[in-house]
Each structure stands twice: as C-alpha cells, then as structure tokens.
Protein backbone atom coordinates (compact mmCIF):
# COMPACT_ATOMS: atom_id res chain seq x y z
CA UNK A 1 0.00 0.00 0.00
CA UNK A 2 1.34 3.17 -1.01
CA UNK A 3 1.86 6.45 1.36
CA UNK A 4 -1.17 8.07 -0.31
CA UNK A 5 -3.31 5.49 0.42
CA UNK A 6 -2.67 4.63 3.63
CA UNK A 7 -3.67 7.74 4.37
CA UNK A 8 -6.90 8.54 2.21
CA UNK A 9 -9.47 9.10 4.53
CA UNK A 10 -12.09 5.88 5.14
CA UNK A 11 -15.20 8.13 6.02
CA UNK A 12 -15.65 11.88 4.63
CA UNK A 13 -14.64 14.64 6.17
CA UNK A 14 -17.89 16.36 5.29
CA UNK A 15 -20.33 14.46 6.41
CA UNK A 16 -18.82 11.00 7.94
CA UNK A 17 -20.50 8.75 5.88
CA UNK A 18 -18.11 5.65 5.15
CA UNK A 19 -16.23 6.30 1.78
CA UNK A 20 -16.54 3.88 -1.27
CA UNK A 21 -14.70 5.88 -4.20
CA UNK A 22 -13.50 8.91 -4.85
CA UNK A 23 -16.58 10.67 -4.11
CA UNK A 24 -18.88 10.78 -0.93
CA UNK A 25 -22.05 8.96 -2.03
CA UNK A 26 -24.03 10.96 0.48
CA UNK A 27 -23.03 14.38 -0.16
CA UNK A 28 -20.48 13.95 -3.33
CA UNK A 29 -17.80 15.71 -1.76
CA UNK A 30 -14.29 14.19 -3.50
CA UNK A 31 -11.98 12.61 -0.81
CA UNK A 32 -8.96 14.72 -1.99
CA UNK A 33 -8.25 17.62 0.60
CA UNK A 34 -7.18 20.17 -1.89
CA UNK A 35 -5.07 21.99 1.18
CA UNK A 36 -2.59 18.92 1.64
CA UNK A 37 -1.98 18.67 -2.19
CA UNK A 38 -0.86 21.54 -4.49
CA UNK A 39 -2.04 19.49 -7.60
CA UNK A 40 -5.83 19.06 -6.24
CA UNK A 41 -5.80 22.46 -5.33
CA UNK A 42 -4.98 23.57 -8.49
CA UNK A 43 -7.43 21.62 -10.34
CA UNK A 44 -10.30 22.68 -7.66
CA UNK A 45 -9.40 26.22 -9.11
CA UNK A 46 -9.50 25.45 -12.39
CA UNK A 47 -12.63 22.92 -12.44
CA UNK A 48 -14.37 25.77 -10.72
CA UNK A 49 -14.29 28.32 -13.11
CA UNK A 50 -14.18 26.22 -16.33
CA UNK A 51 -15.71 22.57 -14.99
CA UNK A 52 -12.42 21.74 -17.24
CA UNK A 53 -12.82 17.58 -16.87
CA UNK A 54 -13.13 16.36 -20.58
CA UNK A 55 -16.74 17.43 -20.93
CA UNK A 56 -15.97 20.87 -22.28
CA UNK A 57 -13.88 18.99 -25.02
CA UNK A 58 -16.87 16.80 -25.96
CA UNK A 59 -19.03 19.62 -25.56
CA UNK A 60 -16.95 21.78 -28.21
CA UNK A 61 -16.77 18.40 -30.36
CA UNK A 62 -20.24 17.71 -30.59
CA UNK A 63 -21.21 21.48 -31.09
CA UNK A 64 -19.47 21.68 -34.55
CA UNK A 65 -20.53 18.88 -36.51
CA UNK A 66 -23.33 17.90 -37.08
CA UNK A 67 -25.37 21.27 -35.83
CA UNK A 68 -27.82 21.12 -33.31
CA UNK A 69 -26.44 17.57 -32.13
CA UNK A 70 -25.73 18.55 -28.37
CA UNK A 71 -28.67 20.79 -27.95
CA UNK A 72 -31.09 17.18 -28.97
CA UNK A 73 -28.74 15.33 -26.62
CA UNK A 74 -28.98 17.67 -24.03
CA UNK A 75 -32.46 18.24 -24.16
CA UNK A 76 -32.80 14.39 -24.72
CA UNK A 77 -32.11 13.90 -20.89
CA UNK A 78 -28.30 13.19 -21.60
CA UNK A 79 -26.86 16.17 -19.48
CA UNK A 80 -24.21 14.25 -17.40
CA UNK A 81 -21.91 14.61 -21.25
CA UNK A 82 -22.09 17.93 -21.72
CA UNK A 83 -21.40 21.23 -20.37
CA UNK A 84 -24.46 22.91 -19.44
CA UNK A 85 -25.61 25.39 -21.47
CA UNK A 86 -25.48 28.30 -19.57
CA UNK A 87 -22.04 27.74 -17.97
CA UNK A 88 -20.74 27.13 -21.55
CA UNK A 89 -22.18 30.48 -22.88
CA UNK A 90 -21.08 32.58 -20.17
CA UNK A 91 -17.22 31.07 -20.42
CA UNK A 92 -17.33 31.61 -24.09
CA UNK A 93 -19.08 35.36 -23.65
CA UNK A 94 -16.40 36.12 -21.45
CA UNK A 95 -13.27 34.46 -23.74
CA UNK A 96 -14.68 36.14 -26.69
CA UNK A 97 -14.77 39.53 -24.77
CA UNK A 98 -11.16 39.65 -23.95
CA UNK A 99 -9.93 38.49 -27.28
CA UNK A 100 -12.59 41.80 -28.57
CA UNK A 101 -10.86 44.21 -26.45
CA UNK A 102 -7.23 42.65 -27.33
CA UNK A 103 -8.10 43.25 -31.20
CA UNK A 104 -9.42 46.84 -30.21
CA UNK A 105 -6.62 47.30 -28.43
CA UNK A 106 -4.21 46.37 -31.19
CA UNK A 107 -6.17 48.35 -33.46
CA UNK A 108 -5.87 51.62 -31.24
CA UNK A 109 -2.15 51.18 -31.07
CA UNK A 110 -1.40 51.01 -34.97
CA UNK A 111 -3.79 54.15 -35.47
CA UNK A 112 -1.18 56.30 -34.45
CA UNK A 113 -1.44 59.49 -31.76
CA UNK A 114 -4.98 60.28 -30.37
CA UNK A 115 -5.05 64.05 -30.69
CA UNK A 116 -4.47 64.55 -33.86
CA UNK A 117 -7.39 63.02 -36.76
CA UNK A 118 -7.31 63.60 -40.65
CA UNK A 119 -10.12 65.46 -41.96
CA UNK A 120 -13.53 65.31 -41.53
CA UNK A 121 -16.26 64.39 -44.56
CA UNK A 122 -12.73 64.55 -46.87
CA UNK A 123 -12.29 61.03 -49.05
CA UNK A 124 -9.25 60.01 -48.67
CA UNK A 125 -8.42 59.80 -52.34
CA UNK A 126 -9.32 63.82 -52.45
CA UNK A 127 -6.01 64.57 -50.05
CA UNK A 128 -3.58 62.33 -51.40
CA UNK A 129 -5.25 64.08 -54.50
CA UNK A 130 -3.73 67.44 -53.55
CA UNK A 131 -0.32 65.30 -52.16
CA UNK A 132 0.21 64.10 -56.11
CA UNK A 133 -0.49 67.60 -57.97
CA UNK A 134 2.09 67.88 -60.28
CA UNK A 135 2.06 71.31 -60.42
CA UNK A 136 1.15 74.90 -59.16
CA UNK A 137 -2.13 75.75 -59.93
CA UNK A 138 -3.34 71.86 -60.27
CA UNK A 139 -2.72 71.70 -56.38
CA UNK A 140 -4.57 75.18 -55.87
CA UNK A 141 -7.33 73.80 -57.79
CA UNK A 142 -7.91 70.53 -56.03
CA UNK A 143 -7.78 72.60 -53.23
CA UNK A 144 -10.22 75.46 -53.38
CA UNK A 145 -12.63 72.86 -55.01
CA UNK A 146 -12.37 70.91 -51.80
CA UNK A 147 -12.48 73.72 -49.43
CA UNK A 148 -16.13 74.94 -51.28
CA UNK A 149 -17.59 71.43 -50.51
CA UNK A 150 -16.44 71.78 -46.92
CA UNK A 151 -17.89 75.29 -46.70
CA UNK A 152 -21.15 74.29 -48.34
CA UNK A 153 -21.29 71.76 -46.00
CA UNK A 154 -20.28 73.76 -42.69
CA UNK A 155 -22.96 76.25 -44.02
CA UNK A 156 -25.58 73.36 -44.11
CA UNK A 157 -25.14 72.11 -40.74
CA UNK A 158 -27.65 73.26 -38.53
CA UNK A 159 -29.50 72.64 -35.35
CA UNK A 160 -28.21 69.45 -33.56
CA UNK A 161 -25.67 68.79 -36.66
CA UNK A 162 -23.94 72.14 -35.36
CA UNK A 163 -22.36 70.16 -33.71
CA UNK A 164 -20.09 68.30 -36.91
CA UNK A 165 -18.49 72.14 -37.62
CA UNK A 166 -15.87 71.01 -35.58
CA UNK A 167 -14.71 68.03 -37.50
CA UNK A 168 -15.28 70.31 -40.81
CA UNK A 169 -13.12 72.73 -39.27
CA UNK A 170 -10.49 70.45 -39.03
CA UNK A 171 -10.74 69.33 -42.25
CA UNK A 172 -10.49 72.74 -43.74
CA UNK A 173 -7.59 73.21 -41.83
CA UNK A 174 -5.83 69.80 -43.01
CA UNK A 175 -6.79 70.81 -46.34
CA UNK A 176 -5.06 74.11 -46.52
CA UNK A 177 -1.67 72.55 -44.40
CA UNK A 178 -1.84 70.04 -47.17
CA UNK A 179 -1.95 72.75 -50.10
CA UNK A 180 0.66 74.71 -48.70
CA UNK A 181 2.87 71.58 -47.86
CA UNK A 182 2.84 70.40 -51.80
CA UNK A 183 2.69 74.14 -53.57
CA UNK A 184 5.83 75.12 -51.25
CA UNK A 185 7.68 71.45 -52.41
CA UNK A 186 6.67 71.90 -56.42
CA UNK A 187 8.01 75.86 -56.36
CA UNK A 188 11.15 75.07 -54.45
CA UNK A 189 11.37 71.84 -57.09
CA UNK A 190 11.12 74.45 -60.08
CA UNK A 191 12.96 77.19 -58.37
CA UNK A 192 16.01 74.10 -58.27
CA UNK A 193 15.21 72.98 -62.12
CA UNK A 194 14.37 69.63 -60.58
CA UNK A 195 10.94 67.73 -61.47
CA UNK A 196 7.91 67.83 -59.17
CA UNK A 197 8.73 65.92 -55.82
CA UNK A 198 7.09 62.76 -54.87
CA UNK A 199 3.62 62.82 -53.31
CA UNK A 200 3.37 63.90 -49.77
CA UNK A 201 1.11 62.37 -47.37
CA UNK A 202 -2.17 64.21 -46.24
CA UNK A 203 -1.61 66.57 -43.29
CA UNK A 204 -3.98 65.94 -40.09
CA UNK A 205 -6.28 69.19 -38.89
CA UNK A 206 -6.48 69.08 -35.16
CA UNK A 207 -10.22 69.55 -33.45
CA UNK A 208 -10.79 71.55 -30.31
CA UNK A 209 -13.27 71.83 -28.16
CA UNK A 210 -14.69 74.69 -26.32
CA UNK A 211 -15.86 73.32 -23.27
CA UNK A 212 -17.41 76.53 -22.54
CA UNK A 213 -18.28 78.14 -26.04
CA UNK A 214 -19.28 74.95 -27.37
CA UNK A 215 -21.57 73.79 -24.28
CA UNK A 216 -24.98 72.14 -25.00
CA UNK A 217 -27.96 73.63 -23.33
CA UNK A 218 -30.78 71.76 -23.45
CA UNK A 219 -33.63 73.89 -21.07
CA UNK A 220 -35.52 70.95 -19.68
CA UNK A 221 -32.29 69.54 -18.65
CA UNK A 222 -30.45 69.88 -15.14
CA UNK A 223 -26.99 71.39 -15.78
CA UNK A 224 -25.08 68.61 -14.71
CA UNK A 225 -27.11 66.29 -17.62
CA UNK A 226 -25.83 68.92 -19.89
CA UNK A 227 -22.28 69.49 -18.93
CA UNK A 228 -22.13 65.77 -19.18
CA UNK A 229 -23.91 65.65 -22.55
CA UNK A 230 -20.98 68.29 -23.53
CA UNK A 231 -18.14 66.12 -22.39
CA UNK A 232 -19.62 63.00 -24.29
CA UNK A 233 -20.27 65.39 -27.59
CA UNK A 234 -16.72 66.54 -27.32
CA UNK A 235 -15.25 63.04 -26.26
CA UNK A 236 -16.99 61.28 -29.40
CA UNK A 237 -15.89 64.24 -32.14
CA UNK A 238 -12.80 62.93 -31.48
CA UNK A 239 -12.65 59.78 -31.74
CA UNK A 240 -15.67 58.57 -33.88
CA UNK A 241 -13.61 60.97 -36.55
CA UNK A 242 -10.90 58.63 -36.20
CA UNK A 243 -12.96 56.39 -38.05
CA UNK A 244 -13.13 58.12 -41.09
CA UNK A 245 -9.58 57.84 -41.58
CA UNK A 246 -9.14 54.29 -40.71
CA UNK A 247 -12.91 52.59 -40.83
CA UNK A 248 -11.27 49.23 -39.75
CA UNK A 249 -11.53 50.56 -36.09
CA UNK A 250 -15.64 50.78 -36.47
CA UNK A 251 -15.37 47.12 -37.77
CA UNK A 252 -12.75 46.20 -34.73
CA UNK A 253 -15.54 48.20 -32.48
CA UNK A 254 -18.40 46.48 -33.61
CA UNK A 255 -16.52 42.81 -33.53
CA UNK A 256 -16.40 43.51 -29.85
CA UNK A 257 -19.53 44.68 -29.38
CA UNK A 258 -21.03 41.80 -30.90
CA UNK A 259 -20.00 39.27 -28.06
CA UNK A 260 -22.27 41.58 -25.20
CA UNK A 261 -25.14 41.88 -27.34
CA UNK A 262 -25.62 38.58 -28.00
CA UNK A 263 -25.04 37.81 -24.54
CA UNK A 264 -28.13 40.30 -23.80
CA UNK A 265 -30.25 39.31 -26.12
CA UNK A 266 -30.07 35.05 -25.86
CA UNK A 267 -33.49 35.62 -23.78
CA UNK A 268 -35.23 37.22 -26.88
CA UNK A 269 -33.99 34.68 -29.18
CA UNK A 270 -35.41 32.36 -26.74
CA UNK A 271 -38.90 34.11 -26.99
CA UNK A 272 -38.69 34.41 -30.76
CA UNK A 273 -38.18 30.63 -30.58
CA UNK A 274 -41.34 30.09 -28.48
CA UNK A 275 -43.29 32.32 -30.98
CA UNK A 276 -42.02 30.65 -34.00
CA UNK A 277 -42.28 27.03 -32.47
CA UNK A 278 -45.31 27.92 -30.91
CA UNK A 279 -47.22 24.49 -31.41
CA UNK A 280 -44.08 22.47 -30.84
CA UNK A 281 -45.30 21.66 -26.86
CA UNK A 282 -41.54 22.79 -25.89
CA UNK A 283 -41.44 24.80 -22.74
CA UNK A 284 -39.50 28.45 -22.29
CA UNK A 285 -36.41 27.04 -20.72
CA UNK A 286 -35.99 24.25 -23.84
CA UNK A 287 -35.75 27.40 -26.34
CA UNK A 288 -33.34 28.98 -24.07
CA UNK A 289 -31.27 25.57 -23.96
CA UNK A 290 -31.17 26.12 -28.06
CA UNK A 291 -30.39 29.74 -27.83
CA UNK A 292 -27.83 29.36 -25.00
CA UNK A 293 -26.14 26.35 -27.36
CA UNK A 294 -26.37 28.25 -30.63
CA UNK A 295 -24.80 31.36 -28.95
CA UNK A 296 -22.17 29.74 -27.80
CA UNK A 297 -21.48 28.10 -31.05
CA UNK A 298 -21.88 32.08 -32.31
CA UNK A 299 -19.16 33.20 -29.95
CA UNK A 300 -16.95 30.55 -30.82
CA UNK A 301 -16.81 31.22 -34.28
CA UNK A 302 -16.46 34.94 -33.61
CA UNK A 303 -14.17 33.86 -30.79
CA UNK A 304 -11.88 31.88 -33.80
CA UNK A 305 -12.66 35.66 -35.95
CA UNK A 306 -10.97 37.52 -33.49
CA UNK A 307 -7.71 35.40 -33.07
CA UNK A 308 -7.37 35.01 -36.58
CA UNK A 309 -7.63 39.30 -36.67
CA UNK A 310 -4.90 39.30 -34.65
CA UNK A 311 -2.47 36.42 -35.96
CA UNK A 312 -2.87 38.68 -39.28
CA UNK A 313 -1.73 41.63 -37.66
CA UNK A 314 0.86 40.01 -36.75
CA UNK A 315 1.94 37.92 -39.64
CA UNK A 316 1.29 41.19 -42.01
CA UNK A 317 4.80 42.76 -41.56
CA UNK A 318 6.63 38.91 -41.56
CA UNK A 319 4.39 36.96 -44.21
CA UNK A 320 2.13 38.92 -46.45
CA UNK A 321 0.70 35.85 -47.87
CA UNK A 322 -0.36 34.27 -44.26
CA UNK A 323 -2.09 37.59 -43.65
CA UNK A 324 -4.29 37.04 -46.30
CA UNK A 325 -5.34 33.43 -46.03
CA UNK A 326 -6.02 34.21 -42.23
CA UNK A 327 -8.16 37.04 -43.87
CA UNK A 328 -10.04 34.45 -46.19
CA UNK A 329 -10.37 31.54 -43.27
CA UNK A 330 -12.38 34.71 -40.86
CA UNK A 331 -14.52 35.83 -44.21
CA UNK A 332 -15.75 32.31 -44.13
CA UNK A 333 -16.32 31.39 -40.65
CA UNK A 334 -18.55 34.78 -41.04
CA UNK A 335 -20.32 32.95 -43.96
CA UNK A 336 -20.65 29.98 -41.68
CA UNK A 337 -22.99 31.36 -38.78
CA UNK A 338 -25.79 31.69 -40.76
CA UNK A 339 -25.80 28.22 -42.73
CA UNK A 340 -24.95 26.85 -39.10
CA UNK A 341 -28.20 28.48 -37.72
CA UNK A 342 -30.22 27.10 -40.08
CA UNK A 343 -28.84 23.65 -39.97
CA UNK A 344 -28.93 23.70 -35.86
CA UNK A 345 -32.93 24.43 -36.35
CA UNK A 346 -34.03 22.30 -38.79
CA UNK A 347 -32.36 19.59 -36.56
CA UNK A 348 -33.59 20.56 -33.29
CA UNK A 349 -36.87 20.99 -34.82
CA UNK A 350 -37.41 18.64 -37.26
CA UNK A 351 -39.71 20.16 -39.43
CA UNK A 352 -39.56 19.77 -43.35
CA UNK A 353 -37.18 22.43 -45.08
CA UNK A 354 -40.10 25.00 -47.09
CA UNK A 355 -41.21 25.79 -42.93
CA UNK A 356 -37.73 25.39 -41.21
CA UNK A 357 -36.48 28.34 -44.06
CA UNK A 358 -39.54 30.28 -43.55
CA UNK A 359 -39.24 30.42 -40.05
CA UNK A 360 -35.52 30.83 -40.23
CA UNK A 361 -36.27 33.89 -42.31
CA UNK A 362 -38.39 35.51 -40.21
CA UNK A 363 -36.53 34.37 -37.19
CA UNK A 364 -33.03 35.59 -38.51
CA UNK A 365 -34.50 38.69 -39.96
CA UNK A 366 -36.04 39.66 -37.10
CA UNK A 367 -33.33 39.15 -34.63
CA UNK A 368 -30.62 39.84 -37.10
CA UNK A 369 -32.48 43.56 -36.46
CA UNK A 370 -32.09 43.57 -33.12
CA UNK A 371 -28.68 42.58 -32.85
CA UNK A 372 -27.51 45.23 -35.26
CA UNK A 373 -29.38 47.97 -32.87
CA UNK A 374 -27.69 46.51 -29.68
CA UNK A 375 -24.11 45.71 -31.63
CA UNK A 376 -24.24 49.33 -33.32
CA UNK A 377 -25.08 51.21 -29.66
CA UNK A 378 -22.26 49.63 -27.75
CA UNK A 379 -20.09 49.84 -31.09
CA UNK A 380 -21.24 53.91 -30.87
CA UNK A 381 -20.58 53.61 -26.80
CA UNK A 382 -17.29 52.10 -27.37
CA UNK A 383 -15.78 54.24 -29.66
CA UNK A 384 -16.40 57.65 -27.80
CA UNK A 385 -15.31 56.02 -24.70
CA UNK A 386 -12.00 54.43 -26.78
C-alpha cells in the first residue's frame, strides 16, 4: 500500500458517511483535501471556473458537426456529457470579450497618436489628391474645389448637426496645411530645375473643443445632464472621426460589441423561438437551452474571428501571404454562422425544409435587427469612450 493510500481518509470529512470511491455517495464531496496537495488544489481552481474535466472537449466536439447535435442530446435527458448550457455560454461570452478588447486594443495602437485626426467628410483619395499635384495651380485647384464642398457643408449644418463644424473645421484646416505643404515642395522643385517631388502624405487638422463656447444647453435639462452631454459630444468628435480615416476601427468596435449583445439578447432569441415554435409543446427554458447552445457556437466562431484578426496583424509585416489566407479563413467562418443556424434548427426541430427556411427567415430577420441595434449602440458607446 502506497503512502497516499494509507492515508486517504475511510469516512468523509464532510459528512462522515463511510467512503466507497472517490466521491462521498451521500453528499459527493471528493476525498482529496485540496489543502494537503498543491495538484488538487490547483485543479479545484480550475474545475471551478471552467468545470475543465473532458466534458468541455466533448461539448466543443459535438457542437461543430453535425449542428444542433448537443442541444437534442442535451435536451434528450443526456446532461451528465455535456457542459451545461449556460455555464458554456457565459465562459465563451467572457473568452470572446477579452480576445474583442485585445483586437481593439491592437487596433488603437497602430492608429497612431490620439489628438491629432485627418479630416472630416474629406475622401481620402481627395487629399492624397492634392499630395500628387504635379504642379502649381493643379494643387490650388484641387484645393479650393475641396475647401467649397467643406464650406457648403459647414454652411448646411444646422441645429443638432452644429455640432459636426468642428470636425469640418479640421478638415479645412488639413486641407489648406496640405496645399501649402505640396505648392511650397513643387516651387522650391522648379525654383532648383528639378521635377515635381514625390507625393506627400495628407496633413492631419487638429479639433478643439470649447468646453465653454461649445456647451450644450438643453432647457428641460439639469446642468449637470448637460455638462455631461458636452463632455460626451466633445469626447466622441474625437474619436468617432478617427474612423473616417481608418474605418477598420468601427469594424474592430463592432466585432467587440457583438459578443455583449448577444449575450443580452439570448433571452429574446429564446422568446422568438417560443413564438415561431409555438405548437411544438416545448417549454420556455428548452428554447433557451437552443439559444444558449447556438450562442455559444456564435461566440466561438467569432471567438476563432478575433484570433485570426490578430495572428494577421501580426503575420502582415513577416508573411504577407499568411495575412491574407487568415483574412479568407475569418470571411468564411462569417459565412458559416448563418448556414450553421439554419442547420442547428431544422435539426432541433425537425420540421420539413419550405417551414424550417420560412421560419428561419423571419426568425433571422427579425433578430438579425435587433442585434444590429444593440451591436451598433455599444459599437457607438465604445468608440467615444476608446
């Protein structure tokens, strides 16, 4: 008999019922002490956050092929396989959530400094325009035709859209630094006999805010709802005109946005399962063990999205090539949620395919509607708070 063994405990420590196993068959409390061992200890931490004992393998297994197989099982009666549903949804909510804010992250660090933006309502093609004028008055062309749109446009603004004169402003501004910039290289080039320089890169127009002269005022509002309103106006001029110069951040924003509305909005899909389904005789909680399962599925495919975002970051500078098959492997895992969907009901379901696609229609429509609402707001939230 080994050390260990002689001295495993012969009745538990919990309750004192004699011990036959590994587990109390009274109370089910495991007859490792997880104080006298390091390894049992560390696997008490670990099982308790993540229930990490094969079953979350399975679980992940079974999800992806064939759709819908673990939600039957489950709802079958064969739990003791699988990880529940709602302990698998909220581990994968909160895995695809960090690996969100990692690829925001990332995203805010290559955008460069944060108090400078290029212009406002400019194309980008219109200032490296003015950058590749060839000569004198072709630059001051491109240029005063630009700066009339932006005045038009300033001039337009009215109201509650006042409020964009800023980010016109400092497009005007990067407009003019632009002009100067190239009409100052191409005279000094034929001032030196030499040809017209290479094209310079769009100058940035800085926006400021007036805290004071700027302030909104709405009447029926207490002042501190308004000086707040002003901080978030002059917080989200900012950034969200980062976006316009680099419009991957809205798509990095709204890929981590996407994991918390889901994860607010599994309930409704639940309902709009019950309504669909309504003659099915399945309960509430038996659409919200489909939701949880197909949400889970979601967030692991956007989970696999968002690592593949970042491996291409990565490889981009090192292997060009890599970059751009990890780009093609996420464009068609984001082709694969909705064929999975459909799949997942018409198994769970088991309805002929002319009503499983009419109801997946409607269903997906529907929903598809309110996830774009909820991903869009926190996408809108996130990026003024960046």
């Amino acid at each position: 008999m080994t050390d260990a063994a002689s001295h495993a405990p012969t009745h538990c420590e919990n309750c004192a019922t004699p011990l036959q196993g590994q587990y109390c068959h009274a109370c089910g409390q495991s007859i490792h002490n997880p104080l006298t061992n390091f390894w049992h200890a560390l696997e008490e931490l670990v099982e308790s956050f993540w229930h990490l004992d094969g079953r979350v393998f399975r679980t992940l297994r079974d999800m992806l092929v064939p759709p819908g197989l673990v939600a039957n099982r489950y709802l079958a009666g064969h739990r003791v396989d699988y990880v529940a549903p709602l302990r698998l949804f909220v581990v994968m909510s909160l895995l695809a959530v960090v690996v969100g804010h990692f690829a925001m992250a990332a995203s805010g660090h290559s955008s460069g400094s944060s108090d400078v933006v290029r212009i406002n309502g400019v194309p980008a093609q219109d200032m490296d325009g003015i950058g590749a004028a060839m000569t004198v008055a072709e630059a001051e062309q491109r240029r005063d035709r630009m700066l009339e749109t932006l005045q038009e446009t300033r001039a337009d603004m009215t109201g509650p859209a006042a409020m964009g004169r800023k980010g016109i402003d400092a497009g005007i501004e990067a407009v003019n630094l632009t002009a100067e910039q190239r009409i100052a290289d191409l005279r000094e080039a034929e001032a030196k006999g030499l040809p017209p320089p290479p094209p310079s890169k769009p100058a940035i127009g800085k926006i400021d805010w007036d805290t004071e002269k700027d302030a909104i005022e709405i009447g029926w509002l207490p002042d501190f709802a308004n000086r707040w309103l002003t901080a978030e106006a002059a917080l989200g001029l900012h950034n969200l005109s980062r976006i316009q110069q680099e419009p991957e951040l809205f798509v990095r924003a709204f890929f981590g946005a996407m994991p918390k509305a889901l994860f607010v909005l599994v309930p409704v899909f639940a309902l709009l399962l019950k309504l669909v389904y309504l003659r099915s005789g399945r309960q509430y909680l038996e659409h919200l063990v489909v939701a949880l399962y197909s949400h889970s599925w979601l967030l692991l495919d956007i989970l696999a999205i968002g690592v593949l975002s970042l491996l291409g970051d990565w490889l981009e500078p090192h292997a060009a090539w890599a970059a751009s098959a990890s780009g093609w492997i996420g464009t068609l895992l984001w082709l694969a949620m909705p064929t999975y969907l459909l799949l997942m009901q018409k198994r769970v379901y088991g309805q002929d395919w002319l009503k499983t696609l009419l109801k997946y229609f409607f269903l997906g429509g529907t929903y598809f509607v309110l996830v774009g609402i909820a991903a869009f707001a926190l996408v809108i939230y996130s990026v003024v708070h960046a």
